[in-house]
Each structure stands twice: as structure tokens, then as C-alpha cells.
C-alpha atoms as a PDB file:
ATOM      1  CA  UNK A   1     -32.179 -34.308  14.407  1.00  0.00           C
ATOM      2  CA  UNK A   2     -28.577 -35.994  15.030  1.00  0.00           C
ATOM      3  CA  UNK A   3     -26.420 -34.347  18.042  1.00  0.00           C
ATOM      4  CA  UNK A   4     -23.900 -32.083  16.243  1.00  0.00           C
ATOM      5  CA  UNK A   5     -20.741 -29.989  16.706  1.00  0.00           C
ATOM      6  CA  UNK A   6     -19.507 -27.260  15.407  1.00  0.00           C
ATOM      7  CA  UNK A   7     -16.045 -27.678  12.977  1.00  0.00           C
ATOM      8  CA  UNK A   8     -13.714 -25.180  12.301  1.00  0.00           C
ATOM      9  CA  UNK A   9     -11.030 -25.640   9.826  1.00  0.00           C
ATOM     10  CA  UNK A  10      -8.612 -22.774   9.251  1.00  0.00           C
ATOM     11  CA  UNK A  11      -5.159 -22.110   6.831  1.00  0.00           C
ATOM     12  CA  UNK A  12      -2.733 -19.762   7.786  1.00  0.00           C
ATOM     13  CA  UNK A  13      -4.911 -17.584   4.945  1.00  0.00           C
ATOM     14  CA  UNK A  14      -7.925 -18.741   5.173  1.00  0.00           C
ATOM     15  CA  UNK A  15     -11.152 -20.457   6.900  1.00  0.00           C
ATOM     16  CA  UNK A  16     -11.505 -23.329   4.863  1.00  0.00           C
ATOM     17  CA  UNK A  17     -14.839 -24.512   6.249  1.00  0.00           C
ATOM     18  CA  UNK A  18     -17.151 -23.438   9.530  1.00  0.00           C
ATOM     19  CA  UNK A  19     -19.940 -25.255   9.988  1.00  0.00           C
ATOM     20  CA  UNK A  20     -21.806 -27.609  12.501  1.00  0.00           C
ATOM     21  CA  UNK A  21     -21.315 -31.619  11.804  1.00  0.00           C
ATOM     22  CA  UNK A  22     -22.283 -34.572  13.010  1.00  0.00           C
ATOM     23  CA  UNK A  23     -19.030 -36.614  12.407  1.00  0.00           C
ATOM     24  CA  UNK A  24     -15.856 -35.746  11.275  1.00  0.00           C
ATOM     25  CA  UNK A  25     -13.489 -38.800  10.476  1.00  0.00           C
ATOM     26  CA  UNK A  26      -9.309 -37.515   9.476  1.00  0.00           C
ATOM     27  CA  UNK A  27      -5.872 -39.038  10.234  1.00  0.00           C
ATOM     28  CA  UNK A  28      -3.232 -38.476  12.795  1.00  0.00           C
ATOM     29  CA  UNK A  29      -0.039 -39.436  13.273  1.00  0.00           C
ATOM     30  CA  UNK A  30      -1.207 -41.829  15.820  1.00  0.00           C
ATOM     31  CA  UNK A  31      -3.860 -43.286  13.081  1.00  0.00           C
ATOM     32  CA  UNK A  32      -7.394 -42.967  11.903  1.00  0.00           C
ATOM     33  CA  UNK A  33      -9.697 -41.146  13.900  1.00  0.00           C
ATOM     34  CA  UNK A  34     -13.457 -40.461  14.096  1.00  0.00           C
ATOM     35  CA  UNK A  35     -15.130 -37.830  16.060  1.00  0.00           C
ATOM     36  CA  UNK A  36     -18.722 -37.411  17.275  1.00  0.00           C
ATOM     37  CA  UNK A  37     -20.176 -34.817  19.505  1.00  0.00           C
ATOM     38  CA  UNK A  38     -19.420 -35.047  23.177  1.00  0.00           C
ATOM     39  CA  UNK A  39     -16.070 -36.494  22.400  1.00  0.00           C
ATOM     40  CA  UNK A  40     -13.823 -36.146  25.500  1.00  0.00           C
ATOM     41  CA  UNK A  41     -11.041 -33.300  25.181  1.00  0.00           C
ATOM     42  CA  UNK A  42      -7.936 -34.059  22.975  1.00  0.00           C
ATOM     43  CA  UNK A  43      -5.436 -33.033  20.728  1.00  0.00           C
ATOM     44  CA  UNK A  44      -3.341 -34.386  18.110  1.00  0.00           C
ATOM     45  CA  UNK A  45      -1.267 -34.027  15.446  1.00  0.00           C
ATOM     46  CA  UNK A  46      -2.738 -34.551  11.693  1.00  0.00           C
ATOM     47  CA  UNK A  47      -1.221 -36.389   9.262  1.00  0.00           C
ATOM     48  CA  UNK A  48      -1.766 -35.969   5.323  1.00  0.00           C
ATOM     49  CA  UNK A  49      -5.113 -37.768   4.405  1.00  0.00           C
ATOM     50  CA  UNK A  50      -8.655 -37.442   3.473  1.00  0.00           C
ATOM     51  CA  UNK A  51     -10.795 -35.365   6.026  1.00  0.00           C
ATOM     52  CA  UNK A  52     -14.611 -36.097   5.752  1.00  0.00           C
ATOM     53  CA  UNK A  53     -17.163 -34.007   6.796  1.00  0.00           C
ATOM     54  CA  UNK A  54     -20.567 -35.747   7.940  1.00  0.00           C
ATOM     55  CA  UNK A  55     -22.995 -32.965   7.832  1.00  0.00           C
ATOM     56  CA  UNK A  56     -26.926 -33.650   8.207  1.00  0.00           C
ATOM     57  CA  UNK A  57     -27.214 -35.692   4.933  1.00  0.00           C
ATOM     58  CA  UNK A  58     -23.810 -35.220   3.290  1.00  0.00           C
ATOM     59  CA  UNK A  59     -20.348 -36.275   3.284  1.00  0.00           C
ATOM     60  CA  UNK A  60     -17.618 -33.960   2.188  1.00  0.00           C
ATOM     61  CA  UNK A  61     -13.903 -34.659   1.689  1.00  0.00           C
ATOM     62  CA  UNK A  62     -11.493 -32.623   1.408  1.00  0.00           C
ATOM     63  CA  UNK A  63      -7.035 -33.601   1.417  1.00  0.00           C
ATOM     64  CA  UNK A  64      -5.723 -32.819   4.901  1.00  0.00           C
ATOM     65  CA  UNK A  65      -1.957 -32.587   4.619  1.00  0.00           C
ATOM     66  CA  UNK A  66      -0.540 -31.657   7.946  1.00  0.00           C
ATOM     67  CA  UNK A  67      -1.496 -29.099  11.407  1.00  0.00           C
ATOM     68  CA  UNK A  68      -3.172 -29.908  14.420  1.00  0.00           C
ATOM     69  CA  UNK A  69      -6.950 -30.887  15.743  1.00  0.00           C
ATOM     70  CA  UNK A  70      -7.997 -29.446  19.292  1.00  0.00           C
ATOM     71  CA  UNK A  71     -11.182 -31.022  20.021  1.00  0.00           C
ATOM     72  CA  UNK A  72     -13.756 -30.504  22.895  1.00  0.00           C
ATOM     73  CA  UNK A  73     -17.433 -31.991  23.529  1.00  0.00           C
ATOM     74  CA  UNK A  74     -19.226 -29.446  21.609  1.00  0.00           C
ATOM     75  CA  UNK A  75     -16.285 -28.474  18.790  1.00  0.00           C
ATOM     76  CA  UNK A  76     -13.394 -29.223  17.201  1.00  0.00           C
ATOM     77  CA  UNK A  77     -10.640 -26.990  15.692  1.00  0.00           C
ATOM     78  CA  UNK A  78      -8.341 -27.759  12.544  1.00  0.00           C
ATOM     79  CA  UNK A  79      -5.520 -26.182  12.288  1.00  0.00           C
ATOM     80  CA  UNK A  80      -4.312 -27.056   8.855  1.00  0.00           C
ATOM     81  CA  UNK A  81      -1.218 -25.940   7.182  1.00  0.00           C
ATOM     82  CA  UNK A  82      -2.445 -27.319   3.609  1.00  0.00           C
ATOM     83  CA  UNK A  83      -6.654 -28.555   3.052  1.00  0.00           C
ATOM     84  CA  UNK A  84      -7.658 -28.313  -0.265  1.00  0.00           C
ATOM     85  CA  UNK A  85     -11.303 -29.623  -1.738  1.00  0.00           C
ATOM     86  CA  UNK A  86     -11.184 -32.122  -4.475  1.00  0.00           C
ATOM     87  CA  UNK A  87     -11.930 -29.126  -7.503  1.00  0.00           C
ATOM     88  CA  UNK A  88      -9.023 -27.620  -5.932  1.00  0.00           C
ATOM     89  CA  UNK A  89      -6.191 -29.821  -6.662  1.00  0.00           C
ATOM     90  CA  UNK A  90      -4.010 -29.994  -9.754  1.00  0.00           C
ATOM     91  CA  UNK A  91      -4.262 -33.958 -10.254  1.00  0.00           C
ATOM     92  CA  UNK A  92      -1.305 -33.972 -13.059  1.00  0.00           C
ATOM     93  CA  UNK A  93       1.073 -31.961 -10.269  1.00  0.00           C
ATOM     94  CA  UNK A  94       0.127 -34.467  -7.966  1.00  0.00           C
ATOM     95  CA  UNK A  95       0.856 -37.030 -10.468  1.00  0.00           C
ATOM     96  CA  UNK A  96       4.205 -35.613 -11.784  1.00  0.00           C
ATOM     97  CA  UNK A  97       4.873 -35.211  -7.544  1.00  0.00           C
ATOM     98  CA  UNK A  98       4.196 -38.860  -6.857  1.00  0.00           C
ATOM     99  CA  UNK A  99       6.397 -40.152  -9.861  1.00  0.00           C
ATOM    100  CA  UNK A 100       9.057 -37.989  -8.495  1.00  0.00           C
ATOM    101  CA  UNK A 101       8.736 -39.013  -5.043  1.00  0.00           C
ATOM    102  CA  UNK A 102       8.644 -42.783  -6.001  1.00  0.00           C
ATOM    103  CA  UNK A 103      11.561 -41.816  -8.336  1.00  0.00           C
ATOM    104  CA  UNK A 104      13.809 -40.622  -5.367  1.00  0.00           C
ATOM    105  CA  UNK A 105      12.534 -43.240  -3.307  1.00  0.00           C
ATOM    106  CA  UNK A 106      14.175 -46.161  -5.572  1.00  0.00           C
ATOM    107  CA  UNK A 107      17.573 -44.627  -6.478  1.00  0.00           C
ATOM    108  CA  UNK A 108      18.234 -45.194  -2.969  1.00  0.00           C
ATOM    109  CA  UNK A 109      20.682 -42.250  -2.911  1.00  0.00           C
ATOM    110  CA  UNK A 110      22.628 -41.953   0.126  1.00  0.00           C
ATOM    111  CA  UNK A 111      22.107 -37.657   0.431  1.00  0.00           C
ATOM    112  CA  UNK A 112      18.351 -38.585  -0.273  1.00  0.00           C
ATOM    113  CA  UNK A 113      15.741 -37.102   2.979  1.00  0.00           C
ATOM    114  CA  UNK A 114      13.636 -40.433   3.109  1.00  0.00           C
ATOM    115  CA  UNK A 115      11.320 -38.841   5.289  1.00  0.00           C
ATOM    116  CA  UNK A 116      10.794 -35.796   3.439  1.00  0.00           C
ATOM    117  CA  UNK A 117      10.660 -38.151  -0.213  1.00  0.00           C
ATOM    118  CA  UNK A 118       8.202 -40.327   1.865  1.00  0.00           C
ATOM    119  CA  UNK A 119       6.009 -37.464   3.055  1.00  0.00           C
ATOM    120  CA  UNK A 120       5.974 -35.682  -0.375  1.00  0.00           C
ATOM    121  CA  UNK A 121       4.882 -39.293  -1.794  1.00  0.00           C
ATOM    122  CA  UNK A 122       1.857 -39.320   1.257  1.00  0.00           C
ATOM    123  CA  UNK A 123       0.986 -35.672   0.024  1.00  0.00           C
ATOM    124  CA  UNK A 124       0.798 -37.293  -3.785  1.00  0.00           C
ATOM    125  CA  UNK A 125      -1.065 -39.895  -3.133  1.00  0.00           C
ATOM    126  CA  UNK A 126      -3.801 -38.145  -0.305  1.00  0.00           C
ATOM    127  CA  UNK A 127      -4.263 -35.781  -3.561  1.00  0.00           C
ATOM    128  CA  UNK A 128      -4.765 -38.374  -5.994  1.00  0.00           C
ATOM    129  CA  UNK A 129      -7.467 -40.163  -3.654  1.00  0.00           C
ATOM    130  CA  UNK A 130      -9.304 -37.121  -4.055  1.00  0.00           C
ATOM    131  CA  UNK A 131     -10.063 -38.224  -7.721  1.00  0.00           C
ATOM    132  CA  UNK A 132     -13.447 -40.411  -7.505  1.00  0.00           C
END
């Protein structure tokens, strides 16, 4: 039997998934990250992407979009604002939001929010990934 950890991912309404794991591999904003057990303490901030769940014979995936990830030797905490599994997500929203984004994006309007039109695009396209 592999070492595990226990995961905890939790929504501001819900817990998304509790379990224990024996890798858990997401992105931050300071890149892609992979987690076994007896990791040394951290925390970070996640940025949108796909979260995957190593459990004893299984990989799950889910789209992280943004929160935070306290982690300690024998767990790890999600905080997410937005997780959703991939029979969850609306794949023609996320289309219609990643045209729009891209849309935005090329007028180059000068009272455009890049950051916010390059985020929503992230969001999109994290979704869309979801779609094997």
C-alpha cells in the first residue's frame, strides 16, 4: 500500500471531495505543482487549471479555477472558490465564454480589463480541457 494523505477540497457551499490520496498534482500562480505525502508545509495561491486526484488506482480531474492550498505532511486543504468535475460543466458556455474572451482580447479596446478578459479566457479554456 502507497503512503497517502488525506485531501480536502471545499467551496464556499460545499465539500467538493474528502478523501485520502496518494498524489495530488494542480496549478499555482507560481506554476505546476505536485504533492506527495510528507510534503514539507506550504501554501499557495491556485490558479485556474486541471486538479488531479491520484487515489489508490485512479486518477480524477476536476477544473480548479481560483482559492488557496494549505498543505502539511499528512494533508492538504483546497480552498476553492470555483471546482467543478468534468459532468459538471456546460462545455457550449465555456465555448461561447472563450469566443468572447478571445473576442475582447483582439479589439484591443482601450477601456478593455486585459487581466480580467485574460483570466475569463484561462477559466474557458481549463473548462474545455475537461472534455476528453
Amino acid at each position: 500500500m502507497a503512503d497517502l494523505m488525506k485531501l480536502q477540497v471545499v467551496t464556499p457551499t460545499e465539500r467538493f471531495y474528502d478523501g485520502q490520496v496518494s498524489m495530488v498534482e494542480l496549478t499555482t500562480t507560481e506554476g505546476d505543482i505536485g504533492i506527495y505525502p510528507n510534503h514539507i508545509p506550504l501554501t499557495a495561491v491556485v490558479a485556474p487549471g486541471v486538479l488531479k486526484i491520484h487515489e489508490e488506482g485512479d486518477v480524477k480531474e476536476a477544473a480548479l479555477m481560483s482559492g488557496f492550498i494549505t498543505i502539511l505532511p499528512d494533508s492538504m486543504t483546497i480552498m476553492a472558490e470555483t471546482v467543478e468535475w468534468p459532468d459538471e460543466i456546460d462545455y457550449k458556455r465555456a465555448e461561447e465564454a472563450r469566443a468572447r474572451a478571445e473576442r475582447r482580447l483582439a479589439n484591443h479596446d482601450s477601456s478593455l480589463d486585459v487581466l480580467r478578459a485574460e483570466m475569463a479566457l484561462k477559466r474557458a479554456l481549463v473548462r474545455l480541457e475537461m472534455r476528453h
